[in-house]
Protein backbone atom coordinates (compact mmCIF):
# COMPACT_ATOMS: atom_id res chain seq x y z
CA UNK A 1 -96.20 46.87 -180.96
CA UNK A 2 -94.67 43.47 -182.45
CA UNK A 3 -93.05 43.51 -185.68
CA UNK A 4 -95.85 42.34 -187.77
CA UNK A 5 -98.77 44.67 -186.49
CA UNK A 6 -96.06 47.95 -187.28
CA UNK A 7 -95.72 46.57 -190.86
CA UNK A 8 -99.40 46.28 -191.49
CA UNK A 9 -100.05 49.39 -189.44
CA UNK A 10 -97.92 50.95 -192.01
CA UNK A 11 -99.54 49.67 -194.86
CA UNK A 12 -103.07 50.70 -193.88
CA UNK A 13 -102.02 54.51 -193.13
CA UNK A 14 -100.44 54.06 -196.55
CA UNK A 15 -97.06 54.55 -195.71
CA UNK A 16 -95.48 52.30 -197.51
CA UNK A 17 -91.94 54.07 -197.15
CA UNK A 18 -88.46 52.29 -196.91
CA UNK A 19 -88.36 50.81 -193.34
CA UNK A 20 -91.14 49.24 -194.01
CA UNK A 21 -89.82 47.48 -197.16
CA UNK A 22 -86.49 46.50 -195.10
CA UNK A 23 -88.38 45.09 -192.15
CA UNK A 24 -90.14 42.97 -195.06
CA UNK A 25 -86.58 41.96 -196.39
CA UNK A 26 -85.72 40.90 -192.62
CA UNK A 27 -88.96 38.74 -192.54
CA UNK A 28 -87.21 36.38 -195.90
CA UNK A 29 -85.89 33.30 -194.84
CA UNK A 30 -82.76 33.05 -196.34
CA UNK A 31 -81.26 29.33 -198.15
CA UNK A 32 -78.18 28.88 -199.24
CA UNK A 33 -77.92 28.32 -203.07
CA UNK A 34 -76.72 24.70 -203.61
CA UNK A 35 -78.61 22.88 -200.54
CA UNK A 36 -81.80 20.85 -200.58
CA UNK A 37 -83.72 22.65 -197.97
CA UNK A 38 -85.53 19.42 -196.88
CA UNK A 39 -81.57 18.29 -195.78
CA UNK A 40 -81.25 21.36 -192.95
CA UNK A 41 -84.24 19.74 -191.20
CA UNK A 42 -82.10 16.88 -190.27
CA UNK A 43 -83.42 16.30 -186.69
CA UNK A 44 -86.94 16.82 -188.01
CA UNK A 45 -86.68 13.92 -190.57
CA UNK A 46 -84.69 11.36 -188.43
CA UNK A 47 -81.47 11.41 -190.20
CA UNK A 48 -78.19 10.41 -188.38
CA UNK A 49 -74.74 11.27 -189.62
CA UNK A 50 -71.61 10.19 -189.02
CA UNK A 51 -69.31 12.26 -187.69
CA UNK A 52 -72.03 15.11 -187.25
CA UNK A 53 -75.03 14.33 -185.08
CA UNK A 54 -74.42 10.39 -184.49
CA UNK A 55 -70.93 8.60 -183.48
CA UNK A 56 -68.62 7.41 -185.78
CA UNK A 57 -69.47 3.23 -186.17
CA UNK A 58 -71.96 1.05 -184.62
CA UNK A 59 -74.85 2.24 -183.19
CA UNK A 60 -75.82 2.11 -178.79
CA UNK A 61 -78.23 -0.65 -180.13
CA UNK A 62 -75.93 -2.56 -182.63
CA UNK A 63 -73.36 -2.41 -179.88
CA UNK A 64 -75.57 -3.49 -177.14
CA UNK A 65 -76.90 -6.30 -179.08
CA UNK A 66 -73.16 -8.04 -179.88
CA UNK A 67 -72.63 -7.29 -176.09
CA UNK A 68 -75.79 -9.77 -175.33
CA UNK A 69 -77.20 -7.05 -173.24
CA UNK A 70 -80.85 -5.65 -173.27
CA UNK A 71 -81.68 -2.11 -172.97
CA UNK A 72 -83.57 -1.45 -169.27
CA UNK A 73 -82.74 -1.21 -165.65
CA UNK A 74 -78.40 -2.38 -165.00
CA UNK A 75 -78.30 -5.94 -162.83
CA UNK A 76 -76.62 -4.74 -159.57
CA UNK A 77 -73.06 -6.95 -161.33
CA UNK A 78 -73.44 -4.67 -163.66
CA UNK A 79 -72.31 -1.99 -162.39
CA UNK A 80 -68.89 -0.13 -162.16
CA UNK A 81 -66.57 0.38 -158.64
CA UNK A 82 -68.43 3.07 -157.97
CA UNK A 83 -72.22 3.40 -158.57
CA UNK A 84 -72.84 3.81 -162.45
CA UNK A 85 -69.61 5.20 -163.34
CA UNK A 86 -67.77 3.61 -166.27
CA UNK A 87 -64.76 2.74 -164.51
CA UNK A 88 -65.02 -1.03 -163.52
CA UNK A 89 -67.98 -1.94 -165.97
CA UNK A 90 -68.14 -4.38 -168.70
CA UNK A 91 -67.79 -2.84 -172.37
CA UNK A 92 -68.72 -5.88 -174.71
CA UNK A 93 -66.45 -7.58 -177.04
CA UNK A 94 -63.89 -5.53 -179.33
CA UNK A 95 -64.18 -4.67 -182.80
CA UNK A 96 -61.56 -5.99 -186.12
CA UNK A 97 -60.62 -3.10 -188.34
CA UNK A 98 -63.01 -5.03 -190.86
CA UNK A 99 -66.00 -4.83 -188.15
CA UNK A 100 -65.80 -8.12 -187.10
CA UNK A 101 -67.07 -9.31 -183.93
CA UNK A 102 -64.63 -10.92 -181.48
CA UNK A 103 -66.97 -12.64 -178.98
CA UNK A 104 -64.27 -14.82 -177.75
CA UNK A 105 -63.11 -11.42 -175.75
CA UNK A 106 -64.28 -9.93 -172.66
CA UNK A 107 -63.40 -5.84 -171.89
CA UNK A 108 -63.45 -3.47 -168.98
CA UNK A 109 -63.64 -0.05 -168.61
CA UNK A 110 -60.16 0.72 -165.94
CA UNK A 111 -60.33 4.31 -166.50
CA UNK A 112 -62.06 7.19 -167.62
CA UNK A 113 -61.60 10.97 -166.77
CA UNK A 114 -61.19 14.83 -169.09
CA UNK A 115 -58.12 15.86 -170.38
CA UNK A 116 -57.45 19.00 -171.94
CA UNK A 117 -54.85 20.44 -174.74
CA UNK A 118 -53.67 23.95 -175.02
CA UNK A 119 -54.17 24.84 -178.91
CA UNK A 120 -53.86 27.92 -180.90
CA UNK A 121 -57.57 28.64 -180.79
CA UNK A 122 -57.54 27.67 -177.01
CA UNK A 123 -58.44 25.25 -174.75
CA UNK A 124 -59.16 21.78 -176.38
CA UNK A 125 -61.12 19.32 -173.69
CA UNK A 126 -61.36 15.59 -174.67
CA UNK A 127 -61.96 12.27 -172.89
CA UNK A 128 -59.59 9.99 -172.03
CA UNK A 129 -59.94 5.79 -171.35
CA UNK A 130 -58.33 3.04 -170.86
CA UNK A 131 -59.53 -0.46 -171.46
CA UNK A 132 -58.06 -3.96 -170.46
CA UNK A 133 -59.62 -6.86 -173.22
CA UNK A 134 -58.74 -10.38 -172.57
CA UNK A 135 -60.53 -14.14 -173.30
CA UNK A 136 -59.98 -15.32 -169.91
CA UNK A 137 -57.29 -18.21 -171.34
CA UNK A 138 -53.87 -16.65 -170.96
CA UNK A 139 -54.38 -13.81 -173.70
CA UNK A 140 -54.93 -9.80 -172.32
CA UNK A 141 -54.22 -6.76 -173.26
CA UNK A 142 -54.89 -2.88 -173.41
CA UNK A 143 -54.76 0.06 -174.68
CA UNK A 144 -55.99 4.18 -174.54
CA UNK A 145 -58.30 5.81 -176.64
CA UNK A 146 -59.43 9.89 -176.41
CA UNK A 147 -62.61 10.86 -177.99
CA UNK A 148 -65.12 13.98 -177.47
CA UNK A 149 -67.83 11.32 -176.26
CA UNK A 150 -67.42 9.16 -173.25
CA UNK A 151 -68.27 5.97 -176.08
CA UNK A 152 -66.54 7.17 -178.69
CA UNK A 153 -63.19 7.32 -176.45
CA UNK A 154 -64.14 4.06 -174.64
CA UNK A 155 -64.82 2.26 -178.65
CA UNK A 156 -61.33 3.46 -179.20
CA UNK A 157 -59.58 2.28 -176.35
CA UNK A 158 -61.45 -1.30 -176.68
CA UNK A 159 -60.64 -1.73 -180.62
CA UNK A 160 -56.83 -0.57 -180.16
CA UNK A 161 -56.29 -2.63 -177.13
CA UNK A 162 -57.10 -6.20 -179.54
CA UNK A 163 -53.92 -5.25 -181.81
CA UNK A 164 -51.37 -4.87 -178.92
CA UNK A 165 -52.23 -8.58 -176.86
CA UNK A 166 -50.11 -10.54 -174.39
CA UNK A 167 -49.37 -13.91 -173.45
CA UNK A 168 -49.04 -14.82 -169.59
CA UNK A 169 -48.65 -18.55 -168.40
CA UNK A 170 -50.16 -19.88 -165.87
CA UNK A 171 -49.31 -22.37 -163.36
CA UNK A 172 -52.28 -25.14 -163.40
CA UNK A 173 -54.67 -22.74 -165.22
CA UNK A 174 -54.83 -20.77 -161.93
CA UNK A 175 -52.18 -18.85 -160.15
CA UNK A 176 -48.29 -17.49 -161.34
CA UNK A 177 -45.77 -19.83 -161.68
CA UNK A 178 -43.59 -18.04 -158.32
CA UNK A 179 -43.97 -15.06 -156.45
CA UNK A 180 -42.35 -11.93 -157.59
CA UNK A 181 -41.71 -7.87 -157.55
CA UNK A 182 -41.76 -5.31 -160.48
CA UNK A 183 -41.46 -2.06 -160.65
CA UNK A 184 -42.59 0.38 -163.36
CA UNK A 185 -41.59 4.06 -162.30
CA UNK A 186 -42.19 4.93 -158.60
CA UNK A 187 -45.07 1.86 -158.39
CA UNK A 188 -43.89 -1.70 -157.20
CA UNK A 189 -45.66 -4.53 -156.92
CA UNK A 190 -45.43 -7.76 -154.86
CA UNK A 191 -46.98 -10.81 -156.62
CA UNK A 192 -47.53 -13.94 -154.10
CA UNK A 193 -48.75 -17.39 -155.79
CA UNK A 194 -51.59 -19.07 -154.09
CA UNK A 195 -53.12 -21.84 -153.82
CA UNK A 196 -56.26 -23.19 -155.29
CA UNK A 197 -59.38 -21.58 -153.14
CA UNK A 198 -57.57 -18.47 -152.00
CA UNK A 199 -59.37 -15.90 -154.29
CA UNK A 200 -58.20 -13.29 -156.18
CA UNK A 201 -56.79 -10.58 -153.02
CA UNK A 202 -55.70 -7.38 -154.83
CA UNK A 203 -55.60 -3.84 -156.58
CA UNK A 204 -59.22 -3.68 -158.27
CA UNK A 205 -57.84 -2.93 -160.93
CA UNK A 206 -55.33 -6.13 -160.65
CA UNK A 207 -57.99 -8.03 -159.96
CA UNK A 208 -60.07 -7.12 -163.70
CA UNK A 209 -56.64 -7.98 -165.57
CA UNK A 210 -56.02 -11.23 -163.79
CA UNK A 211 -59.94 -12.30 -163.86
CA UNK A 212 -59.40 -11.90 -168.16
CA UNK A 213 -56.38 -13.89 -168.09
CA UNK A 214 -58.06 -16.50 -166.23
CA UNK A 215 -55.84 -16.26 -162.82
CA UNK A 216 -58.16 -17.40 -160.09
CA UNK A 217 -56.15 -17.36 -156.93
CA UNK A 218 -52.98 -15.12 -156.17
CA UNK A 219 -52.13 -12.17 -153.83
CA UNK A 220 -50.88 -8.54 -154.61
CA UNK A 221 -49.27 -6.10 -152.12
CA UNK A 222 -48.55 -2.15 -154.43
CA UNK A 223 -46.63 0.31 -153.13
CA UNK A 224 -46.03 4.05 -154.30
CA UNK A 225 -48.48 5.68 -156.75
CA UNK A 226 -52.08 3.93 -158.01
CA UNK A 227 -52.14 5.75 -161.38
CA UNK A 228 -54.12 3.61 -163.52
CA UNK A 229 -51.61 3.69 -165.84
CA UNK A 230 -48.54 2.97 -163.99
CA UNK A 231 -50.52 0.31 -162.21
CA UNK A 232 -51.45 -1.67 -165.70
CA UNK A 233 -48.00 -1.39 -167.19
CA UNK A 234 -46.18 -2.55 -163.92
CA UNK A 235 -49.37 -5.76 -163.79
CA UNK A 236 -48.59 -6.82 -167.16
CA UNK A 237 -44.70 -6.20 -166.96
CA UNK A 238 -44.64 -8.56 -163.70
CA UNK A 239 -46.79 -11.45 -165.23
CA UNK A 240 -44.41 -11.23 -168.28
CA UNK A 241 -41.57 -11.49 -165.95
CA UNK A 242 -42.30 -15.03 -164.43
CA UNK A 243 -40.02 -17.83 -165.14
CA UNK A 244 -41.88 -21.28 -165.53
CA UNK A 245 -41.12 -24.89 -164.89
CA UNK A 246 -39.73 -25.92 -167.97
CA UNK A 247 -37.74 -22.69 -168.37
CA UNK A 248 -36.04 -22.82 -164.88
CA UNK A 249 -35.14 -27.10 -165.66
CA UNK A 250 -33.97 -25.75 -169.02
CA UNK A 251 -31.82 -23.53 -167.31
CA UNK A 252 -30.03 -25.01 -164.53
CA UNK A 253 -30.06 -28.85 -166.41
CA UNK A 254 -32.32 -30.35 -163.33
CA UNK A 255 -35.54 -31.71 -163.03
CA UNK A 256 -37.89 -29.27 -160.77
CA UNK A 257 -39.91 -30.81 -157.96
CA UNK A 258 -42.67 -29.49 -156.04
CA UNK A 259 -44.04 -30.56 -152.51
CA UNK A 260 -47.58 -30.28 -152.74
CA UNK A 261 -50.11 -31.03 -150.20
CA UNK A 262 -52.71 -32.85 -152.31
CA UNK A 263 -49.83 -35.39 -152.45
CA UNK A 264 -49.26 -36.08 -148.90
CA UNK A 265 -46.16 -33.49 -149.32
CA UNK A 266 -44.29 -35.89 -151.47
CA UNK A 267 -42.04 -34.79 -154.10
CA UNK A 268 -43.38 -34.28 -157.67
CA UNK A 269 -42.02 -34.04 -160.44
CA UNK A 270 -43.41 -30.81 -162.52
CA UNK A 271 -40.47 -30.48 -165.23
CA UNK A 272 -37.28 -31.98 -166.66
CA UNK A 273 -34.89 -30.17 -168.93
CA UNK A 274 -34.21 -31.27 -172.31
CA UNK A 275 -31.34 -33.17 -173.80
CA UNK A 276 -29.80 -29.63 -175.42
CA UNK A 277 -29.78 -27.71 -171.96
CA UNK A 278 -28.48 -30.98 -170.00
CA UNK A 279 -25.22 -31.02 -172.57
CA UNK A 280 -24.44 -27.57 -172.23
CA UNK A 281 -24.73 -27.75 -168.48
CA UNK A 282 -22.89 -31.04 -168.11
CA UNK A 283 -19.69 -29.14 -170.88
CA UNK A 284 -19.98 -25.86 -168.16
CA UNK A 285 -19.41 -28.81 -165.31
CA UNK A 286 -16.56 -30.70 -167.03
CA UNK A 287 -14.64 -27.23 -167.66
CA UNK A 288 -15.58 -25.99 -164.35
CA UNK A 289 -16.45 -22.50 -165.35
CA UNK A 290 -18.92 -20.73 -162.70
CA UNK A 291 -21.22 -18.67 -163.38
CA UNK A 292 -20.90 -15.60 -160.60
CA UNK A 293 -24.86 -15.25 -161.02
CA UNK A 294 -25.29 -19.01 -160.00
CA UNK A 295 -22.80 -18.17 -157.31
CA UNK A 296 -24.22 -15.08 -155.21
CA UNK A 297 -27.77 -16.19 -156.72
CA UNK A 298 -30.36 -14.39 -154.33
CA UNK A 299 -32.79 -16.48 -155.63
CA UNK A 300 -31.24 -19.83 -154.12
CA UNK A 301 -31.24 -21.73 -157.62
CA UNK A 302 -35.33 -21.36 -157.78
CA UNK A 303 -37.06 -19.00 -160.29
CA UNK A 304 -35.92 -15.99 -161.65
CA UNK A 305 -37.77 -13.50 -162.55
CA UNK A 306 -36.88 -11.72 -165.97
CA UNK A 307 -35.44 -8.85 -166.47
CA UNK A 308 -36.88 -5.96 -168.73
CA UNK A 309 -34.87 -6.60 -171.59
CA UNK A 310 -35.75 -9.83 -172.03
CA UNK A 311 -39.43 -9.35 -172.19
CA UNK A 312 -39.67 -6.49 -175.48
């Protein structure tokens, strides 16, 4: 018997005792004093909030839209390293604080994957991403956002990574100035300059960094660990490292020349030093005090890479 037939059943036989008045009570719907029962129907009447069942700041459309994408099947470039994961995609341009646009920046998803946090009330599981932005001129950065949403944490990541932006030259507008080797904790990397043509040859996720700075052609060979992590910090600490033209003539007080094959392999001249650096060179000379570094150089008087001190 369901519980409406037993309540009328009880009424009829004109029993009217106390279980049936508390199975009446049970019936009630109860509201809370204070709240406009048309707001509890939220999902009924279409309305999103913030924070509660929408994420926090521009909507899948709004953000779609300033990407100049179109909601429908993903383009086969589209896609991410692997299939229609994240990892590898294109996330639109960044965000100000003031919800300004950037279009001038390009960003791409290098990593995203759960992390958890042991709390008092337990086990806390969160996302975790990592975005590299850049406007493929010289300028890149990145940075790591967590979220409880794959967006939300991937929003994060993209916004942050605009307010911590690096500088890297480049030799020509398309390759490093020399080759080179960094090392950020147990992950080294060999950087080889190429020439124009050669491609970009390297870590994939080398290869999004360098395509936002707007390095066409150059080589990289990493040993020890691929942590996404690691591997970003030890990109951007080696392309920080590299010594140019006008810094190596600077420092040794000569001009630089290059042997290039578009010249017939004739000598070129790609840099002189300034007046300033010539004089204190030239005072070094006259008082004949050598520099043990310029001595035992390894480097054979060519570029040096910097050390880690001198880049922060």
């Amino acid at each position: 018997m369901s519980h409406q037939t037993r309540i009328k059943s009880m009424r009829i036989c004109g029993l009217q005792s106390l279980e049936a008045e508390v199975l009446e009570e049970e019936q009630k719907k109860k509201v809370v004093k204070g709240v406009d029962p048309k707001l509890l129907k939220y999902d009924k009447a279409g309305l999103k909030w913030e924070g509660f069942n929408a994420p926090i700041g521009p909507d899948d459309e709004e953000w779609e839209k300033a990407a100049g994408r179109e909601r429908g099947r993903m383009k086969t470039f589209e896609r991410g390293w692997s299939g229609k994961t994240w990892p590898g995609r294109e996330l639109g341009p960044p965000l100000t604080a003031d919800g300004v646009v950037l279009k001038n920046f390009h960003s791409v998803v290098i990593e995203l994957r759960r992390v958890s946090n042991m709390t008092p009330g337990g086990r806390k599981k969160t996302l975790r991403s990592m975005v590299v932005v850049g406007n493929k001129n010289g300028v890149a950065g990145f940075g790591v956002g967590k979220g409880q949403t794959p967006l939300s944490a991937m929003r994060q990541a993209r916004n942050k990574a605009v307010n911590y932006l690096y500088f890297v030259e480049r030799c020509d507008g398309h390759t490093i100035y020399h080759d080179l080797e960094t090392r950020f904790k147990k992950t080294t990397i060999n950087f080889y300059r190429k020439p124009p043509g050669y491609g970009l040859r390297c870590h994939r996720a080398i290869k999004e960094i360098a395509v936002l700075l707007g390095i066409t052609d150059m080589r990289c060979k990493v040993r020890g660990p691929t942590t996404p992590l690691s591997l970003v910090r030890a990109a951007f600490q080696g392309l920080l490292s590299q010594e140019t033209h006008q810094e190596l003539a600077d420092r040794s007080g000569l001009n630089v020349v290059e042997f290039r094959e578009e010249c017939g392999m004739r000598p070129v001249i790609v840099a002189s030093p300034s007046v300033e650096s010539q004089r204190k060179v030239f005072k070094k000379r006259e008082k004949k005090e050598y520099d043990l570094n310029e001595v035992f150089d390894p480097y054979r008087g060519l570029h040096r890479p910097k050390k880690r001190q001198e880049l922060y």
